[in-house]
PDB file of N, CA and C in Angstrom:
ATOM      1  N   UNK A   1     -19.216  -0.105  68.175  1.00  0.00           N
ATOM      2  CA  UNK A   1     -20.297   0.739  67.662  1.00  0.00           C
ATOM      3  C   UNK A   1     -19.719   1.934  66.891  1.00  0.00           C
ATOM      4  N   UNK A   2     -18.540   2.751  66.893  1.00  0.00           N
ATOM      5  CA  UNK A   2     -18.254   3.422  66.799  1.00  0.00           C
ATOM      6  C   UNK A   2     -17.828   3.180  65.017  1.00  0.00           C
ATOM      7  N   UNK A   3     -17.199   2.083  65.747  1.00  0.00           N
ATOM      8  CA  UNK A   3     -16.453   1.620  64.009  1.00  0.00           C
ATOM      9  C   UNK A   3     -17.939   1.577  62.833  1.00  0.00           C
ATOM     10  N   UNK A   4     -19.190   0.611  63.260  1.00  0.00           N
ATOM     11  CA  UNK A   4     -19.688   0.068  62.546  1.00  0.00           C
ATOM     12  C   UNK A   4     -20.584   1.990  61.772  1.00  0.00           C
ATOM     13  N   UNK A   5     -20.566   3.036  62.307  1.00  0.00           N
ATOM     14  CA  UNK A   5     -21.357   3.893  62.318  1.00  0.00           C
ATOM     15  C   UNK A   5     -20.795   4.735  60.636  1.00  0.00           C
ATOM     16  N   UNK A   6     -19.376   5.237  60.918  1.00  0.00           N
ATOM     17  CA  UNK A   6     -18.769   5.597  59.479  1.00  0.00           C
ATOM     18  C   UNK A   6     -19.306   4.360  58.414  1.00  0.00           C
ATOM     19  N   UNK A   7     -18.772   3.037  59.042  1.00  0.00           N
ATOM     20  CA  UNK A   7     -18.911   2.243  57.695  1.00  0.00           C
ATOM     21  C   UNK A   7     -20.146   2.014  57.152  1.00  0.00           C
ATOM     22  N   UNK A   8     -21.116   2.555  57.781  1.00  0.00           N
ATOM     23  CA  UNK A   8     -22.696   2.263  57.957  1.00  0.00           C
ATOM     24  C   UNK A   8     -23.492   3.306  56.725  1.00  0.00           C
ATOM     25  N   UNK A   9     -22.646   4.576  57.210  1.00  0.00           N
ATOM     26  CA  UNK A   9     -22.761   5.908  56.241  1.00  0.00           C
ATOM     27  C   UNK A   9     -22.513   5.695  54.939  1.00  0.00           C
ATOM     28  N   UNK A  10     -20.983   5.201  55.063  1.00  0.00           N
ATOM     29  CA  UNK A  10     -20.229   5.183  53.540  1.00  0.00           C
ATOM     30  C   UNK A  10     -20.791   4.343  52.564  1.00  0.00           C
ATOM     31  N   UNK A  11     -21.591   2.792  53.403  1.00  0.00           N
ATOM     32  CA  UNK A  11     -22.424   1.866  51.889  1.00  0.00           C
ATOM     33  C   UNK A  11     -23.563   2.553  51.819  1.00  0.00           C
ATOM     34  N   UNK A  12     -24.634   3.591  53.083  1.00  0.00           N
ATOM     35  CA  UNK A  12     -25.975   3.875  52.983  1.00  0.00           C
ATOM     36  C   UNK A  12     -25.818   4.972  51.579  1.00  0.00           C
ATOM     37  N   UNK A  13     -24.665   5.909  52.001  1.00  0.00           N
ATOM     38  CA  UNK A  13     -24.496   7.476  51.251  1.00  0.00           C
ATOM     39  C   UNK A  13     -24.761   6.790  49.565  1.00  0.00           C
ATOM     40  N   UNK A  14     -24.066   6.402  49.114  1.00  0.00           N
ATOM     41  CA  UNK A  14     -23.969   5.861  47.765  1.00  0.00           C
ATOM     42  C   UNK A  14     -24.976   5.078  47.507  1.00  0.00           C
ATOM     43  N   UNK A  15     -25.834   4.167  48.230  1.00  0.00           N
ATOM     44  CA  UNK A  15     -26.973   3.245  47.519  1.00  0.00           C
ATOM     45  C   UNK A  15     -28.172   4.458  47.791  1.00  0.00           C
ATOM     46  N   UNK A  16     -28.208   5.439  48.487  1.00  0.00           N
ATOM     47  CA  UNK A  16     -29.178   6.381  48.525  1.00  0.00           C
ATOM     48  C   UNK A  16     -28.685   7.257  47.301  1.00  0.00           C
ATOM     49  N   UNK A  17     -28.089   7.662  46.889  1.00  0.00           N
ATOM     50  CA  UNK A  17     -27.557   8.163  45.319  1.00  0.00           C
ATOM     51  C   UNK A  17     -28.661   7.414  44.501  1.00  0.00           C
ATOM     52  N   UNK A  18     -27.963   5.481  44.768  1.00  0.00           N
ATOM     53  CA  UNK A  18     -28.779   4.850  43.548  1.00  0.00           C
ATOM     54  C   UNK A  18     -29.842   5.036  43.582  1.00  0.00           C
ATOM     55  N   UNK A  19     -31.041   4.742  44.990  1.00  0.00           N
ATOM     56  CA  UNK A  19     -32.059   4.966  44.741  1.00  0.00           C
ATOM     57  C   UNK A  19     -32.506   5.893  43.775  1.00  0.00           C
ATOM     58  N   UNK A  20     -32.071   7.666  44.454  1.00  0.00           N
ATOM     59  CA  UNK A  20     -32.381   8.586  43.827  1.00  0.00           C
ATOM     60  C   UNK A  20     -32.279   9.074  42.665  1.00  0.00           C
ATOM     61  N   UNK A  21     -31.014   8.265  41.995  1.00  0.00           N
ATOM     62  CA  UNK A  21     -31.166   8.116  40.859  1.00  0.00           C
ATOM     63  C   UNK A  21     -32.266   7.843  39.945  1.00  0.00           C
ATOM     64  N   UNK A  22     -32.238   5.999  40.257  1.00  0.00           N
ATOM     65  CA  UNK A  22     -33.090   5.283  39.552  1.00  0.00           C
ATOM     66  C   UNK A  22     -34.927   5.962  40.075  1.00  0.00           C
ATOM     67  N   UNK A  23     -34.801   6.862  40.963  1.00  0.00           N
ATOM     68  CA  UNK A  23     -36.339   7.553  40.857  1.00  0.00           C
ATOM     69  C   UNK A  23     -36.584   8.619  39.472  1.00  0.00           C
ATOM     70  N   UNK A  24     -35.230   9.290  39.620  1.00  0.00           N
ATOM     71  CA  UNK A  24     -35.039  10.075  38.579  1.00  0.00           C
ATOM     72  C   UNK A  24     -35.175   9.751  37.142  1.00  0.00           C
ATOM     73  N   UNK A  25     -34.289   9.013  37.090  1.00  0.00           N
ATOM     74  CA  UNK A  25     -34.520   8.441  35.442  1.00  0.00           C
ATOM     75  C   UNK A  25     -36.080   7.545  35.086  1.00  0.00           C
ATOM     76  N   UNK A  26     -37.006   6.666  36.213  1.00  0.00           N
ATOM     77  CA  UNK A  26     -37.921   6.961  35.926  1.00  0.00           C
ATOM     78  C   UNK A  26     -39.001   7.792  35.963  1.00  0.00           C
ATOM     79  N   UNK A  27     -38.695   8.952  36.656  1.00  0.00           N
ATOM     80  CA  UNK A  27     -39.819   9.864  35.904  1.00  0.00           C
ATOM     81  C   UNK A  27     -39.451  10.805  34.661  1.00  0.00           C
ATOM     82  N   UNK A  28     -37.863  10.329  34.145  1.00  0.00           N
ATOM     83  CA  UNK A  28     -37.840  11.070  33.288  1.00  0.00           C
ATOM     84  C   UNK A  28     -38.505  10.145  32.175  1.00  0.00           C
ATOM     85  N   UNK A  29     -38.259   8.528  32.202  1.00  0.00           N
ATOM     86  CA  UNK A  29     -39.407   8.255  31.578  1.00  0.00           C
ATOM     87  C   UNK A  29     -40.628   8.261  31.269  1.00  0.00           C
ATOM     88  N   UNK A  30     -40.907   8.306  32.310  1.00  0.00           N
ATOM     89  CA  UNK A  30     -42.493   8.833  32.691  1.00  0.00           C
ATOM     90  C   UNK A  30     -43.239   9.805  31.836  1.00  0.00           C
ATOM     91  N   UNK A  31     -42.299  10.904  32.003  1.00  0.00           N
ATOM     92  CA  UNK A  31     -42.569  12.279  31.623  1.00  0.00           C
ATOM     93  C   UNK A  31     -43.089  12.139  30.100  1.00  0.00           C
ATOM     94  N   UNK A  32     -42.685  11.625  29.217  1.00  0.00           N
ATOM     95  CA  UNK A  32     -43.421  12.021  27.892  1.00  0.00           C
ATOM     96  C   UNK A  32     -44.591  10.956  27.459  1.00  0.00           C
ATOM     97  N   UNK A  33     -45.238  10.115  28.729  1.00  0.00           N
ATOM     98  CA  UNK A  33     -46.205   9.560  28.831  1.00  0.00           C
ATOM     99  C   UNK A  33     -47.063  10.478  29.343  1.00  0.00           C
ATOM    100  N   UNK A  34     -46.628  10.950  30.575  1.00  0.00           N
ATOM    101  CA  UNK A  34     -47.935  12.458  31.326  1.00  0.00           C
ATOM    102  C   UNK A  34     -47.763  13.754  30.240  1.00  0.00           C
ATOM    103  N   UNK A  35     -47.255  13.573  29.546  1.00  0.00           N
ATOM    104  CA  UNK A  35     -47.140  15.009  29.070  1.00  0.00           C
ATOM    105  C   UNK A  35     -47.841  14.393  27.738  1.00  0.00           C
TER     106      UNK A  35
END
């Protein structure tokens, strides 16, 4: 358990980046549709 917990972090940390990314860049698309 111990082991699986770091390695658990290290793939979550970075695909939560991607998410937040790819939220980002679409509302930056977004944006000159609402605006």
């Amino acid at each position: 358990n111990d082991n699986q917990e770091p390695l658990g972090t290290r793939i979550f940390g970075p695909v939560a980046r991607e998410l937040r990314a790819k939220k980002f860049m679409r509302i930056l698309s977004l944006a000159p549709e609402v605006l």
